[in-house]
C-alpha atoms as a PDB file:
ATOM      1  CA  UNK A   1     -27.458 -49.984 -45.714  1.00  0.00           C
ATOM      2  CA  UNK A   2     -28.085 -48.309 -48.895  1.00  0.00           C
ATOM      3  CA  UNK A   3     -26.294 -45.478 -48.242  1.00  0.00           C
ATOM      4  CA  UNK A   4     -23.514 -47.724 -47.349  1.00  0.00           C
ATOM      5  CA  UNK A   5     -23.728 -49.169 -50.857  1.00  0.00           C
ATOM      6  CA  UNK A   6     -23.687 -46.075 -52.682  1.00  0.00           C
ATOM      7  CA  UNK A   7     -20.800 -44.926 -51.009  1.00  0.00           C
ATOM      8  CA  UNK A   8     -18.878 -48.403 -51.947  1.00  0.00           C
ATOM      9  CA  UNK A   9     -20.058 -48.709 -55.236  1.00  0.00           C
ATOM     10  CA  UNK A  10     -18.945 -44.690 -55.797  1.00  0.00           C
ATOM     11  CA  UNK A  11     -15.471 -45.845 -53.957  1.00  0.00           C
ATOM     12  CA  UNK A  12     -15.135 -48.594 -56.304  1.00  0.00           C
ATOM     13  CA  UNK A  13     -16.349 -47.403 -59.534  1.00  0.00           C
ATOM     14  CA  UNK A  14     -13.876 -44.205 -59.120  1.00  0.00           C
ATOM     15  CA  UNK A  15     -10.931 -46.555 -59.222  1.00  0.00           C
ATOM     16  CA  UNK A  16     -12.185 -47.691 -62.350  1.00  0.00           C
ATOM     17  CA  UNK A  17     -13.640 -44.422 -63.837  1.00  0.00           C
ATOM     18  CA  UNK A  18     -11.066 -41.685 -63.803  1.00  0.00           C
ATOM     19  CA  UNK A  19      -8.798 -44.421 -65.128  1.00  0.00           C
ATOM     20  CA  UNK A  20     -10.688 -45.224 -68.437  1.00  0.00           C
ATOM     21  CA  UNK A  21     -11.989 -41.673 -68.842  1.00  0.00           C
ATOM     22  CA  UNK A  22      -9.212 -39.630 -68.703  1.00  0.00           C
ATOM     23  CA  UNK A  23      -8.729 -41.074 -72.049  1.00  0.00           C
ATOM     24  CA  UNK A  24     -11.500 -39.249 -73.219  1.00  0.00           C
ATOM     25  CA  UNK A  25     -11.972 -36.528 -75.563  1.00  0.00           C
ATOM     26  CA  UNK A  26     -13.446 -33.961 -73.845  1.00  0.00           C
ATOM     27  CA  UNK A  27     -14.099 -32.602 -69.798  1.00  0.00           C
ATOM     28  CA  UNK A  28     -16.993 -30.747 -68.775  1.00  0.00           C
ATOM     29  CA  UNK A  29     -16.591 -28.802 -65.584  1.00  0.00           C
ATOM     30  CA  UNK A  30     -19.806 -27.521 -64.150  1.00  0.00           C
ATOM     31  CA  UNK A  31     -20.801 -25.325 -61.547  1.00  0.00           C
ATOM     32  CA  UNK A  32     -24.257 -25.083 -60.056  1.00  0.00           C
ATOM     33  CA  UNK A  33     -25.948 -22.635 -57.461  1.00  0.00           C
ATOM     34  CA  UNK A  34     -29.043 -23.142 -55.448  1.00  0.00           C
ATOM     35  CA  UNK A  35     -31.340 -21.014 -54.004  1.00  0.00           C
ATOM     36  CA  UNK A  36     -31.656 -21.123 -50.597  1.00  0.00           C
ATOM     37  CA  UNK A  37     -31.959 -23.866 -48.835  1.00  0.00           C
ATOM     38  CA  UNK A  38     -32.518 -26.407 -51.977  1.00  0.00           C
ATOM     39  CA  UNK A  39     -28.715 -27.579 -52.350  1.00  0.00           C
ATOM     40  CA  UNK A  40     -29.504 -30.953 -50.359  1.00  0.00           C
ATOM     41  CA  UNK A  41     -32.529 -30.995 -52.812  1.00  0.00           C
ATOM     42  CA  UNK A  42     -30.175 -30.828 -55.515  1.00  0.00           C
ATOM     43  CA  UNK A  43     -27.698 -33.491 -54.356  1.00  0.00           C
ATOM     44  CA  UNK A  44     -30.915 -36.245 -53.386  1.00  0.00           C
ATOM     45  CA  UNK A  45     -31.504 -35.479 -57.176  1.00  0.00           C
ATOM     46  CA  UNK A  46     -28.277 -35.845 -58.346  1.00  0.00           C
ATOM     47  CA  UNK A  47     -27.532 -39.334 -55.936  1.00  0.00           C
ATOM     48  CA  UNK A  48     -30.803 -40.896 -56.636  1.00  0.00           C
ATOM     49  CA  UNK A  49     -31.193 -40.168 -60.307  1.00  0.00           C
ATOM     50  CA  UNK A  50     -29.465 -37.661 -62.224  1.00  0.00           C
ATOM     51  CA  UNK A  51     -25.928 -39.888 -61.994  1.00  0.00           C
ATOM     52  CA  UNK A  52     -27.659 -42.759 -63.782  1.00  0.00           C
ATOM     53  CA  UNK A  53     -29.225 -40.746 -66.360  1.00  0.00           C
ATOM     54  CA  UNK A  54     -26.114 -39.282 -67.414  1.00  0.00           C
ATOM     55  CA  UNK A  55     -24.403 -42.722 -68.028  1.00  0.00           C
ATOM     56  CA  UNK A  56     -27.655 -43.753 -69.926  1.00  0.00           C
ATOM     57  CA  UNK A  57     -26.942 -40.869 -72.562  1.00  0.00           C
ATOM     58  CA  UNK A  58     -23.096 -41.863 -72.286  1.00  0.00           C
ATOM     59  CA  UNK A  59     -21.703 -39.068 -70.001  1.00  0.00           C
ATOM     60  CA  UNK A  60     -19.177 -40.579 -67.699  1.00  0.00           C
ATOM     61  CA  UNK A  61     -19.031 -38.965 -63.945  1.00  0.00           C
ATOM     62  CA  UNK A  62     -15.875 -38.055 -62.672  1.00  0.00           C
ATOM     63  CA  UNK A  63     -16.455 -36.468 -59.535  1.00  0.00           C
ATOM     64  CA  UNK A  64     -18.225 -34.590 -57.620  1.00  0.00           C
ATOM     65  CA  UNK A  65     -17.542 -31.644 -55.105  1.00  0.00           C
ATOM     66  CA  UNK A  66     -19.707 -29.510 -52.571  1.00  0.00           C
ATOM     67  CA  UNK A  67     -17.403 -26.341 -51.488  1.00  0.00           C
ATOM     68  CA  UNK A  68     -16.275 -25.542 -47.742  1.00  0.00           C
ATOM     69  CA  UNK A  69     -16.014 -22.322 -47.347  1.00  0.00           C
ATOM     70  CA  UNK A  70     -19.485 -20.848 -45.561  1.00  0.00           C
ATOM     71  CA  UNK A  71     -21.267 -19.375 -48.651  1.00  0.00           C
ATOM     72  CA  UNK A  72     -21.307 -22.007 -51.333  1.00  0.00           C
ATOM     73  CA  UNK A  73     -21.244 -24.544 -48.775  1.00  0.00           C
ATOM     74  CA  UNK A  74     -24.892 -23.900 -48.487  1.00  0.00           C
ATOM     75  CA  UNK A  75     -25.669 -23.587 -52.385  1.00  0.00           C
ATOM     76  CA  UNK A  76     -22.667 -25.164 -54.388  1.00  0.00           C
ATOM     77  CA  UNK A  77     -22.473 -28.329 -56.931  1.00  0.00           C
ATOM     78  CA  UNK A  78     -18.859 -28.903 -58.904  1.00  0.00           C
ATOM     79  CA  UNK A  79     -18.721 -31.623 -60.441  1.00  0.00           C
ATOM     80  CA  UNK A  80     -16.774 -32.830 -63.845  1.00  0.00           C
ATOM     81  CA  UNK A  81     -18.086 -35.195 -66.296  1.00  0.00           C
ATOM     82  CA  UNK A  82     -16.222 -36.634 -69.238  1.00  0.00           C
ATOM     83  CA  UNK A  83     -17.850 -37.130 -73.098  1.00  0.00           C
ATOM     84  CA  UNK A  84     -16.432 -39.252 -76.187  1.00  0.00           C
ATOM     85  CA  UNK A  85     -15.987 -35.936 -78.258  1.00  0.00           C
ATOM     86  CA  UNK A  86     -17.674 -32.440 -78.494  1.00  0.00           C
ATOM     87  CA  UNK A  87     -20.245 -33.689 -80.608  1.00  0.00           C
ATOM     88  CA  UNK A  88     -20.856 -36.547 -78.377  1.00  0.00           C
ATOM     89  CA  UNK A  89     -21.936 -34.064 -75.559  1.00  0.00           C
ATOM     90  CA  UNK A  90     -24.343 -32.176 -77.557  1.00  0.00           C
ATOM     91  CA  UNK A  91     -26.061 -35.486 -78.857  1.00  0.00           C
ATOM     92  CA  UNK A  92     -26.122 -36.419 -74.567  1.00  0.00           C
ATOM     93  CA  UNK A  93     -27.217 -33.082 -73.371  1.00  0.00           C
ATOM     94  CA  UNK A  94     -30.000 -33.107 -76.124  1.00  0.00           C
ATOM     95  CA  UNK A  95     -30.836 -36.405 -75.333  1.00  0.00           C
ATOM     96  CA  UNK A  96     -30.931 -36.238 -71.367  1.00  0.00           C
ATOM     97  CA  UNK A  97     -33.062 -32.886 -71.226  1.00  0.00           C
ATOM     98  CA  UNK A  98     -35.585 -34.556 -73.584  1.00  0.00           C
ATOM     99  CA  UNK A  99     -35.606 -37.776 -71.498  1.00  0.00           C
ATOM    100  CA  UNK A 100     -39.536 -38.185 -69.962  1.00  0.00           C
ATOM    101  CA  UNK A 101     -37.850 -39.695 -66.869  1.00  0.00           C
ATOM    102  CA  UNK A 102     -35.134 -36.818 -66.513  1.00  0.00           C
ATOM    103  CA  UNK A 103     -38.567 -34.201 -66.751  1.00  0.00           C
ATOM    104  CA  UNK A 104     -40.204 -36.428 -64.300  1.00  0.00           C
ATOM    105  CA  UNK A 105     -37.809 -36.314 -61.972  1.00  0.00           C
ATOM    106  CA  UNK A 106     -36.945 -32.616 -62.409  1.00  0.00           C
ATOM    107  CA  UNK A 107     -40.326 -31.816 -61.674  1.00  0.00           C
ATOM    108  CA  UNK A 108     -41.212 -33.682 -58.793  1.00  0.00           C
ATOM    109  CA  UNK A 109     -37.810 -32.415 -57.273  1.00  0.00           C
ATOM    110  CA  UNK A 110     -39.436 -28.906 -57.807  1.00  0.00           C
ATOM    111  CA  UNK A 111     -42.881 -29.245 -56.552  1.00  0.00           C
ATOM    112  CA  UNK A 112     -41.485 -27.120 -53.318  1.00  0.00           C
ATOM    113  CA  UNK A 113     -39.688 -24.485 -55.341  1.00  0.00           C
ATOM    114  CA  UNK A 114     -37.561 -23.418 -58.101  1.00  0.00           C
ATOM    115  CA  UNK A 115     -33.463 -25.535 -56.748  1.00  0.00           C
ATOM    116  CA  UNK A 116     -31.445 -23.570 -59.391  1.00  0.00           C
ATOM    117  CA  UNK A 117     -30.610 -19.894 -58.613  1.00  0.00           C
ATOM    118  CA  UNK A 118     -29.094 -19.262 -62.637  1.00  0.00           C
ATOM    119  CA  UNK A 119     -28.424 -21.077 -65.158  1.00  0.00           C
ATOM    120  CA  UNK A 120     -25.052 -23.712 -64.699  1.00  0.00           C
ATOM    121  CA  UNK A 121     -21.997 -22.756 -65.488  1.00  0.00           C
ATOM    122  CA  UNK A 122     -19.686 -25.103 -68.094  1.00  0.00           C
ATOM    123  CA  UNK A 123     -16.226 -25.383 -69.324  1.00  0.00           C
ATOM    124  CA  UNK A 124     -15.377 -27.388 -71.343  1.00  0.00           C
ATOM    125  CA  UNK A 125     -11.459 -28.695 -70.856  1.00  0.00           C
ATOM    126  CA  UNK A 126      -8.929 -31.595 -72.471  1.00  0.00           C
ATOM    127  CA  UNK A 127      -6.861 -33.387 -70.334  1.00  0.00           C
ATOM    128  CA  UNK A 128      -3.184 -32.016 -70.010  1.00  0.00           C
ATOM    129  CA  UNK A 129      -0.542 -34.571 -71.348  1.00  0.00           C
ATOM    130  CA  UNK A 130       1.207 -34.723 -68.078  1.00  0.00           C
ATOM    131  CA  UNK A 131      -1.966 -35.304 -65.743  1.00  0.00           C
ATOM    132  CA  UNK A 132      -1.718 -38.381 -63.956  1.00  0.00           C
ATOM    133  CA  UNK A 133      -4.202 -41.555 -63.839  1.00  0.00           C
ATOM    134  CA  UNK A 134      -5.821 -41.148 -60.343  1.00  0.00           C
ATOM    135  CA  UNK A 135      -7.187 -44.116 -58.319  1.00  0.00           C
ATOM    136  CA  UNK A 136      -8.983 -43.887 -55.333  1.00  0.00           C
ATOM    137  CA  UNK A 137      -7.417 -44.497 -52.147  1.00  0.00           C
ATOM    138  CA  UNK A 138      -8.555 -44.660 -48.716  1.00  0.00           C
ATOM    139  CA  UNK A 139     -11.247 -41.706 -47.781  1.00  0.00           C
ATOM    140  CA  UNK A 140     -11.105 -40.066 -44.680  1.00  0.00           C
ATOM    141  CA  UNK A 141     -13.302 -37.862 -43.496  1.00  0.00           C
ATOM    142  CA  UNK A 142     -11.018 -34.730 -43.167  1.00  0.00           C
ATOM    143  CA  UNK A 143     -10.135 -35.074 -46.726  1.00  0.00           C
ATOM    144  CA  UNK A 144     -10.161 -31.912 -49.004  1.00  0.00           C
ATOM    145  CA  UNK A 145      -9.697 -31.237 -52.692  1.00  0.00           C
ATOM    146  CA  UNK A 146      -8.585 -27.766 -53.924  1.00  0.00           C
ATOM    147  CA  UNK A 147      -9.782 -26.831 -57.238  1.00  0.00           C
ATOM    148  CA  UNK A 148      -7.245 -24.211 -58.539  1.00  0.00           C
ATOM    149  CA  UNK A 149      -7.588 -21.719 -61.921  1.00  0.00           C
ATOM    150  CA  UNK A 150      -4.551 -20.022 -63.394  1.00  0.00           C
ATOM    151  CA  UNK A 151      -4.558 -17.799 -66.007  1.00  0.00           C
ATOM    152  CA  UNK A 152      -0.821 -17.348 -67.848  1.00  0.00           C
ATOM    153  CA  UNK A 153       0.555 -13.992 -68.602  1.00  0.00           C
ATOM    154  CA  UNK A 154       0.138 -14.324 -72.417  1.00  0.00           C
ATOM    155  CA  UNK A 155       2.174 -16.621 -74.616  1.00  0.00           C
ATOM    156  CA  UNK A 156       3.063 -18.249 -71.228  1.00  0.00           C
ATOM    157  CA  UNK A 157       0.985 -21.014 -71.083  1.00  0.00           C
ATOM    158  CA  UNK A 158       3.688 -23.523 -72.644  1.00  0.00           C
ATOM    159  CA  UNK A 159       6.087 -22.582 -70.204  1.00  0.00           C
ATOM    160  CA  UNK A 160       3.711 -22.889 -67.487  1.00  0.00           C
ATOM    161  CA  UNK A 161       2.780 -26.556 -67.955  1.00  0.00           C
ATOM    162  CA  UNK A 162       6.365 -27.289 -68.608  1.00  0.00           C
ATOM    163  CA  UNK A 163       6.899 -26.224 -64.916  1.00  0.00           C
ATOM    164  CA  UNK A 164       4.183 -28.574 -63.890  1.00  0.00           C
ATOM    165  CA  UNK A 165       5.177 -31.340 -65.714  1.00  0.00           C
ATOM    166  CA  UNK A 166       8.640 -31.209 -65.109  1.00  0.00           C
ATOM    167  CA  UNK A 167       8.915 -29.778 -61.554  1.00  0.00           C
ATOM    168  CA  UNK A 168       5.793 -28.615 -59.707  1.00  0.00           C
ATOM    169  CA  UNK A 169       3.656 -32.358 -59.560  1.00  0.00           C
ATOM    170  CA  UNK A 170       6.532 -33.972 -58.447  1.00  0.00           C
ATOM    171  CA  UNK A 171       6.749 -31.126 -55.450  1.00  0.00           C
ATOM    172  CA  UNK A 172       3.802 -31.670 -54.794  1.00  0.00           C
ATOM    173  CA  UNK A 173       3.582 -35.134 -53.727  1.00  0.00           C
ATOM    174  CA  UNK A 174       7.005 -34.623 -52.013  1.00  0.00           C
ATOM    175  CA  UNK A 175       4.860 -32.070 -49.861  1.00  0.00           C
ATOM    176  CA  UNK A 176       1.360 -34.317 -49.002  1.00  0.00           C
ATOM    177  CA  UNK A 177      -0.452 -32.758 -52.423  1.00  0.00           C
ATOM    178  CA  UNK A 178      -1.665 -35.970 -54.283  1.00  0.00           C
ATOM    179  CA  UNK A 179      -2.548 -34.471 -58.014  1.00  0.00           C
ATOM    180  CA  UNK A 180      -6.020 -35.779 -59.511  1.00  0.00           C
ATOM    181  CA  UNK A 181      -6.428 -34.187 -62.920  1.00  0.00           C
ATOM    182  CA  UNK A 182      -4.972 -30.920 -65.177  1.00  0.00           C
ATOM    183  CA  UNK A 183      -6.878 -29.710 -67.820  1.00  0.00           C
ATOM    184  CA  UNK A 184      -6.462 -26.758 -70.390  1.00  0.00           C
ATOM    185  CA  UNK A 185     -10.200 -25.628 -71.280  1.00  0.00           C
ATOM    186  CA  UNK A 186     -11.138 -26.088 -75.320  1.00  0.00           C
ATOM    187  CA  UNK A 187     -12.521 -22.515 -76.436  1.00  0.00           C
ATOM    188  CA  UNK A 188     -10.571 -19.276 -76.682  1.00  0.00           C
ATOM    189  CA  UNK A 189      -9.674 -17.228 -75.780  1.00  0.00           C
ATOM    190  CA  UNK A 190      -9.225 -19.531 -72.177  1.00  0.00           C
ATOM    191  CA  UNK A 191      -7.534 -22.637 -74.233  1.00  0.00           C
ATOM    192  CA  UNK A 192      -4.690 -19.802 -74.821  1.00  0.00           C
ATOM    193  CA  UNK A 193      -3.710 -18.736 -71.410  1.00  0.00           C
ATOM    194  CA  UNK A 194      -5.630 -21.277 -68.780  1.00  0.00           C
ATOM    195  CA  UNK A 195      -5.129 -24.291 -66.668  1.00  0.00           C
ATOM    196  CA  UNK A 196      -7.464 -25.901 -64.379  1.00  0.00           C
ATOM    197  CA  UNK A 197      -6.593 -28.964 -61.832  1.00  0.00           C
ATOM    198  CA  UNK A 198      -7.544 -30.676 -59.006  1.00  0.00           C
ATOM    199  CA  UNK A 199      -5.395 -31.969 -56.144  1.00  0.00           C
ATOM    200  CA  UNK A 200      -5.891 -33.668 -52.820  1.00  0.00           C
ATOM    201  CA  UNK A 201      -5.036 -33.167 -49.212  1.00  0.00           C
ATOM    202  CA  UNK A 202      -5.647 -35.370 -45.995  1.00  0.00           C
ATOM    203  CA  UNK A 203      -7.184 -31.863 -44.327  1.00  0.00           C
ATOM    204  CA  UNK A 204      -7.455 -27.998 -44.602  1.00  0.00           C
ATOM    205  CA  UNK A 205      -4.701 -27.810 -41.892  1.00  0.00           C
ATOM    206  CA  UNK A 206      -2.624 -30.223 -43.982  1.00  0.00           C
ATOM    207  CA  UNK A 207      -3.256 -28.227 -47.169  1.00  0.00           C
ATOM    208  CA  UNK A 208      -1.959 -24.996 -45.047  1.00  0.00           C
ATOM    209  CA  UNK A 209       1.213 -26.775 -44.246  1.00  0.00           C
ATOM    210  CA  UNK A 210       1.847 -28.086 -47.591  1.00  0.00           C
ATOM    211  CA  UNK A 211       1.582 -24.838 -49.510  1.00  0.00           C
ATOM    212  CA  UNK A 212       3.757 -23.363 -46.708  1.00  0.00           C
ATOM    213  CA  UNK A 213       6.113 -26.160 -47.134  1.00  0.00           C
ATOM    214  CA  UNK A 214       5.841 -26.023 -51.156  1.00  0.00           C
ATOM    215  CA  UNK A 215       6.136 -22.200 -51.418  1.00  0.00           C
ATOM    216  CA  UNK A 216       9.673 -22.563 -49.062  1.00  0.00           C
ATOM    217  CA  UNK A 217      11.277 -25.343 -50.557  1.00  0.00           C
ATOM    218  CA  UNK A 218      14.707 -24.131 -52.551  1.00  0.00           C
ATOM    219  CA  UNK A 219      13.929 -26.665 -55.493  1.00  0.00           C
ATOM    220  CA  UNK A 220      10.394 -24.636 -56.104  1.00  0.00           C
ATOM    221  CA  UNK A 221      12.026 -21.455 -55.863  1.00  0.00           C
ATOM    222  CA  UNK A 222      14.782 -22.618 -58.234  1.00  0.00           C
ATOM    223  CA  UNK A 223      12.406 -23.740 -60.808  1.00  0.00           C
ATOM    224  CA  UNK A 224       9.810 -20.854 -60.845  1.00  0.00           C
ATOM    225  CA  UNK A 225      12.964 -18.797 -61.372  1.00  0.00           C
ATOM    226  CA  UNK A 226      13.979 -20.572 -64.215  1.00  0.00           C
ATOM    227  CA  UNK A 227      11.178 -21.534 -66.147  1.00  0.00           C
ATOM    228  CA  UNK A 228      10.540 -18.320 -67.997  1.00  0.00           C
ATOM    229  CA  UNK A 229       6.325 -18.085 -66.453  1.00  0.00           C
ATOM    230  CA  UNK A 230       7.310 -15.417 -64.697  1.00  0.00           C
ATOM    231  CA  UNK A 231       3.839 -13.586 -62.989  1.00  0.00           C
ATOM    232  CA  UNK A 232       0.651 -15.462 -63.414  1.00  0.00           C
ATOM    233  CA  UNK A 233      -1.749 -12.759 -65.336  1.00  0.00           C
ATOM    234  CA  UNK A 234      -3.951 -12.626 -62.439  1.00  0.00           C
ATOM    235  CA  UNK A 235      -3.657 -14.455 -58.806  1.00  0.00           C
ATOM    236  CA  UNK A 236      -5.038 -18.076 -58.952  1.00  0.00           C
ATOM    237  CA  UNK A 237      -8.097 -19.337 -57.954  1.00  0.00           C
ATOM    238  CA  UNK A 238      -8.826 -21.600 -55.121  1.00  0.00           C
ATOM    239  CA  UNK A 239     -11.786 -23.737 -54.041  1.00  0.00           C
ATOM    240  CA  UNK A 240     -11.471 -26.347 -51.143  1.00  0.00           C
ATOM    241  CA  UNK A 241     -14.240 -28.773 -51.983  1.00  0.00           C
ATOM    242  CA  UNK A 242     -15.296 -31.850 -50.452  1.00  0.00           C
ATOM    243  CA  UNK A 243     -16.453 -34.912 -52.339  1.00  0.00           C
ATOM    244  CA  UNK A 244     -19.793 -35.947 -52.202  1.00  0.00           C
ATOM    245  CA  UNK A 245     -21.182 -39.439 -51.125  1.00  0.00           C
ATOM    246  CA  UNK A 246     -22.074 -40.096 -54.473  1.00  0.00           C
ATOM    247  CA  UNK A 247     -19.175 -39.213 -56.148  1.00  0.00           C
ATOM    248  CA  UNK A 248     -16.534 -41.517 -57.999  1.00  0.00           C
ATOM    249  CA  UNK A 249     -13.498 -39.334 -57.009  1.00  0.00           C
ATOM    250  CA  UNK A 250     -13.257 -39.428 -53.559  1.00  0.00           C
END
């Protein structure tokens, strides 16, 4: 039963969440690694305590992600948390690592061995002006989100999220991809040539087909001929995730 309730109240508060945060000024993507064995450690910490501690010091959860493929399945956190304002996070992070609970609980969750393999990894990002408001829908099990990186050949960037806002989003709801969130990150030199989103599909199969679908369709090939992006400076990356049971985004 209480599982049950976290899963609705995550369900619920998503809807409400992402709506009112992507308002916000600032996104904080962050990527943890385990060590071996500890990453269901890591999310019992994160479901039990570390989500309510963060809205005590004012950082809003967004979502968060465990990865499929076999590696980081095992010892992978992504998750994405919003703050008021650069500032604001400082003043949060400050005031969450010197919280006695936070120490109580990070000790207790340690008392078998060190969960963290390395330190976290954070980006900071602003919204996009074309990302969308996402509410929840209905979660099935077979659900996927893809967390893609590309990096713009330089002085491209511009011309990039003109494609996306004017033709790509739209192609890719016409081909199953529901968009969640795009995001340029705030220090440089990756505000200059980056973009980060997230998008949804029902499965991994369905994500095959879509890109397969996307990638043929004459209106894509039409507008990546004419926007001017030309050849991303490096291939994008990918990472099929699947939400958690405690996260709002799902």
């Amino acid at each position: 039963m209480t599982r049950f309730l976290t899963r609705l109240t995550a369900a619920v508060f998503g809807v409400l969440a992402f709506t009112n945060s992507s308002s916000a000024d600032v996104f904080e993507l962050r990527t943890y690694t385990t060590n071996e064995g500890k990453l269901d450690n890591l999310n019992a910490r994160f479901r039990d305590h570390t989500v309510a501690l963060f809205k005590k010091h004012g950082m809003q959860s967004v979502g968060y992600w465990v990865p499929t493929d076999e590696e980081k399945s095992k010892n992978t956190l992504i998750y994405v948390i919003s703050h008021k304002s650069r500032d604001a996070a400082k003043a949060s992070w400050t005031a969450f690592l010197a919280d006695p609970e936070w120490k109580k609980v990070a000790a207790e969750s340690q008392k078998d061995g060190q969960i963290l393999a390395k330190r976290p990894e954070s980006v900071f990002m602003e919204t996009t002006k074309y990302s969308p408001t996402w509410k929840n829908g209905e979660a099935g099990d077979d659900d996927v989100f893809e967390l893609r990186i590309y990096k713009a050949a330089e002085g491209k960037l511009g011309k990039l999220d003109a494609r996306f806002q004017d033709h790509t989003i739209r192609l890719f709801e016409k081909h199953g991809m529901k968009s969640v969130a795009y995001w340029h990150p705030t220090d440089e030199p990756d505000s200059k040539d980056t973009l980060i989103y997230i998008i949804k599909h029902e499965s991994r199969d369905a994500a095959k087909k879509s890109w397969t679908a996307f990638l043929a369709d004459p209106d894509w090939k039409k507008a990546a001929a004419e926007s001017g992006v030309g050849r991303l400076a490096k291939p994008p990356e990918a990472t099929y995730m699947k939400a958690t049971d405690y996260s709002a985004i799902r």
